[in-house]
C-alpha atoms as a PDB file:
ATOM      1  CA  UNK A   1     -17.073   4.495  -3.400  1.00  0.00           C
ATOM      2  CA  UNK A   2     -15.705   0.848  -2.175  1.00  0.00           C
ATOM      3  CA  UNK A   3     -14.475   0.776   1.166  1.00  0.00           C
ATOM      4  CA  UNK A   4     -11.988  -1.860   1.867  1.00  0.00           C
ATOM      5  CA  UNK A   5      -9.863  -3.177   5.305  1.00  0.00           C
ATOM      6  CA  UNK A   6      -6.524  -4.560   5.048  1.00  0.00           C
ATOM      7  CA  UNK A   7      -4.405  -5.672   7.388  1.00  0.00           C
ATOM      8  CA  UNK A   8      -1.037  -5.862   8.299  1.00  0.00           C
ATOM      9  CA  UNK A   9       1.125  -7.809  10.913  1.00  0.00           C
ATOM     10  CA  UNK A  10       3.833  -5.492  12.751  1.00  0.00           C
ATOM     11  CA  UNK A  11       7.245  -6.126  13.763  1.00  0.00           C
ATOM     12  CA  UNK A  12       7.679  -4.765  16.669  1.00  0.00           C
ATOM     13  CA  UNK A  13       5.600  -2.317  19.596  1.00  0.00           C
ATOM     14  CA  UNK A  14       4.799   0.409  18.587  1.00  0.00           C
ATOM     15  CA  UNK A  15       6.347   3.334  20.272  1.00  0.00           C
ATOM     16  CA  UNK A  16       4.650   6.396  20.804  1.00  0.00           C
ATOM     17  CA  UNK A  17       6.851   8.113  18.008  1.00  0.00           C
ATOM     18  CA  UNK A  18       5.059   5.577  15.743  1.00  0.00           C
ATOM     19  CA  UNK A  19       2.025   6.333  16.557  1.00  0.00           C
ATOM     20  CA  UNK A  20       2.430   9.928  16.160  1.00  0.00           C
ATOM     21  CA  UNK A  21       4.358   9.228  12.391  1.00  0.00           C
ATOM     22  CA  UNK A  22       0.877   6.653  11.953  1.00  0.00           C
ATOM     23  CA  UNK A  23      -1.808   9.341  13.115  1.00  0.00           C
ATOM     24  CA  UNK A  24      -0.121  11.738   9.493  1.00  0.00           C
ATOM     25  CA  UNK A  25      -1.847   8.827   7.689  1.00  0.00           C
ATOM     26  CA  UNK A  26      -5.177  10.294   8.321  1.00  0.00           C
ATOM     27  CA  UNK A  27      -4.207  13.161   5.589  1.00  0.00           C
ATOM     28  CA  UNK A  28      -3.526  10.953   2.676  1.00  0.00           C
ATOM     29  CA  UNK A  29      -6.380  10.943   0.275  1.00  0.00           C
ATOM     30  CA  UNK A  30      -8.667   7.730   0.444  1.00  0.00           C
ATOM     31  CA  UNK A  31      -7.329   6.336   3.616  1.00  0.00           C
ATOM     32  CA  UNK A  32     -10.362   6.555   5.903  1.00  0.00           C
ATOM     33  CA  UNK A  33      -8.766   5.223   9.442  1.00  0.00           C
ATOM     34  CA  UNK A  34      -6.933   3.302  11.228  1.00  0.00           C
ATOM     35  CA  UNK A  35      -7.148   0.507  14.054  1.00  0.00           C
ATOM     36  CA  UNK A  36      -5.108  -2.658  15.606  1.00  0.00           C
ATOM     37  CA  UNK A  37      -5.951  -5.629  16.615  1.00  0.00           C
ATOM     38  CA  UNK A  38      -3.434  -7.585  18.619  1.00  0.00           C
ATOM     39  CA  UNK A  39      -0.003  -6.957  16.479  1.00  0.00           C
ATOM     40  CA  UNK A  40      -2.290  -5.838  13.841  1.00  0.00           C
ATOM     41  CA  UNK A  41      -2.779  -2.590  12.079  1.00  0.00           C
ATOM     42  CA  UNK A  42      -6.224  -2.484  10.030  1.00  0.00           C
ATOM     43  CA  UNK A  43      -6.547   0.045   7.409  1.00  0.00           C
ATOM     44  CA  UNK A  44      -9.740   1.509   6.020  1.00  0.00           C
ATOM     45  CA  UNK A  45      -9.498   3.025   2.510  1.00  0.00           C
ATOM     46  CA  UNK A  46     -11.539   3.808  -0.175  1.00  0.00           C
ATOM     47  CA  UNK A  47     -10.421   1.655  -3.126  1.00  0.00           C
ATOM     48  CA  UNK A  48     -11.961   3.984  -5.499  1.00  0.00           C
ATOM     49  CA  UNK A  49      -9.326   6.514  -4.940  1.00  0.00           C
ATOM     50  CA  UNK A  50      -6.272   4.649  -3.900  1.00  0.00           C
ATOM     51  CA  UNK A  51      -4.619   1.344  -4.697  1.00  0.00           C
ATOM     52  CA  UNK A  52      -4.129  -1.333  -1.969  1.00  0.00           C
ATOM     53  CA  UNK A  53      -0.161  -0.883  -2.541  1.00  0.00           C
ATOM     54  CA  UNK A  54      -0.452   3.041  -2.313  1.00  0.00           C
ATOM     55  CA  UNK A  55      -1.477   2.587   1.214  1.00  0.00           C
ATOM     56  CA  UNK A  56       1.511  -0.024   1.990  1.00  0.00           C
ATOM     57  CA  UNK A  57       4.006   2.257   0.548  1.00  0.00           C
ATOM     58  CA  UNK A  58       2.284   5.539   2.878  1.00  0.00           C
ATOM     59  CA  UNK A  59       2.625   3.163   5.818  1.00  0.00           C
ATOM     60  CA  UNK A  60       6.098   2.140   4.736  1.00  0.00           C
ATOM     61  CA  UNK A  61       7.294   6.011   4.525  1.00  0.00           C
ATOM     62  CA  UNK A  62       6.517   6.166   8.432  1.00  0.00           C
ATOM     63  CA  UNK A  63       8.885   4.020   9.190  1.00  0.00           C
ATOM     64  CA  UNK A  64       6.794   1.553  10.951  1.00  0.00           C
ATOM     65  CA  UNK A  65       7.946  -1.855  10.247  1.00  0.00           C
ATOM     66  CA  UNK A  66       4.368  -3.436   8.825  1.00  0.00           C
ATOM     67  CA  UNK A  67       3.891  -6.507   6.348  1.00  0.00           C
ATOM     68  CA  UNK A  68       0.685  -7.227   4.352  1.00  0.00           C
ATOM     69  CA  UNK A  69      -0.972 -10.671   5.588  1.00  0.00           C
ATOM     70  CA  UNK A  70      -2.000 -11.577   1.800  1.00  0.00           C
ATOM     71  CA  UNK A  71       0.224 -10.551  -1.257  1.00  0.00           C
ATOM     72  CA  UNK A  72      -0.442  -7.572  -3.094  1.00  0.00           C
ATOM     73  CA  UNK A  73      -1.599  -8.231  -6.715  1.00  0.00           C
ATOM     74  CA  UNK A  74       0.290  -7.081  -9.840  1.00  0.00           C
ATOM     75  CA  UNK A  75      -0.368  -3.664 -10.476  1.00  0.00           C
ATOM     76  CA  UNK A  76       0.963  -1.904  -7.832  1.00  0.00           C
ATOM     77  CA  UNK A  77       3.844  -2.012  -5.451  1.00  0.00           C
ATOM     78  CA  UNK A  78       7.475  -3.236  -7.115  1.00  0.00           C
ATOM     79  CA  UNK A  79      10.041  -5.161  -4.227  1.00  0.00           C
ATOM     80  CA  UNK A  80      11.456  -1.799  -3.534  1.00  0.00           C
ATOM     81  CA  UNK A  81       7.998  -0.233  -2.009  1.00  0.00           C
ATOM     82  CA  UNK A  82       7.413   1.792  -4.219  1.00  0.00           C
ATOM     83  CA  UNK A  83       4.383   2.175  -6.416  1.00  0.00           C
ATOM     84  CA  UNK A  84       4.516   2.133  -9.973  1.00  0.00           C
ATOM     85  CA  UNK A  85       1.607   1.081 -12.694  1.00  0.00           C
ATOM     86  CA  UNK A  86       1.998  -2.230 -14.430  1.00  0.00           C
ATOM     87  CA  UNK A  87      -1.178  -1.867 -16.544  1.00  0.00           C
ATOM     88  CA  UNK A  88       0.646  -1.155 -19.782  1.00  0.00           C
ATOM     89  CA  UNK A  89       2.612  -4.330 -20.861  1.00  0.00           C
ATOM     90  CA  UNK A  90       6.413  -3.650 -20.764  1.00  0.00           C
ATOM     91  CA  UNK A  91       7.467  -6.947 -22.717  1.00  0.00           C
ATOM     92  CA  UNK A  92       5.484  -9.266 -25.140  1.00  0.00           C
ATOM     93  CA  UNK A  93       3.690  -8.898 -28.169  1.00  0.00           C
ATOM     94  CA  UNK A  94       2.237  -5.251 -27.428  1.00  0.00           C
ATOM     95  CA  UNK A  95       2.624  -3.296 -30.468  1.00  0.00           C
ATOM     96  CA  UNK A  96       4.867  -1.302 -28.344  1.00  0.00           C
ATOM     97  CA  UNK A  97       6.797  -3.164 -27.753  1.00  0.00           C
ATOM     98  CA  UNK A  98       7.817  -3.906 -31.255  1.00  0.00           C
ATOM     99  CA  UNK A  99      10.858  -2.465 -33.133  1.00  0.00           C
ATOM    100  CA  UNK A 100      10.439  -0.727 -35.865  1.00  0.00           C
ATOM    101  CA  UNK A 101      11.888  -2.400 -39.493  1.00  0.00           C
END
């Protein structure tokens, strides 16, 4: 198991409706809590079992209005939010990429 913290700035208060939609976080698999710091929420997960973008995208499904401090590496999240897997090449010189003659 590796347990990570990330951070991310919010927008705006938080009303108490966010903090309710926030609290359903608790559920999702390999997020292991939450807590803020100034205008900042601070998410414990367990990088073994879910991607650093996963947990953006959960947090972005709430509704609450939350951006990372550092970029997300490739791999995970497109601009849209949502979470796809980059780890098989979709242009270049990977065999399948080629067309076959």
């Amino acid at each position: 198991m590796t347990f990570l913290k990330t951070r991310y700035t919010l927008k705006k208060e938080l009303t108490p409706q966010d903090l309710d939609r926030l609290s359903r976080l608790s559920t999702v698999y390999g997020i292991r809590g939450l807590s803020f710091e100034d205008r900042d929420l601070v998410v414990e997960y367990d990088a073994s079992r879910i991607h650093e973008a996963e947990v953006l995208a959960h947090i972005r499904k709430t509704g609450v209005p939350a951006d990372p401090q550092r970029p997300i590496p490739w791999g995970g999240l497109d601009y849209t939010g949502e979470f796809r897997d980059f780890a098989w090449p979709t242009q270049g010189l990977s065999p399948a990429n080629q067309k076959a003659k």
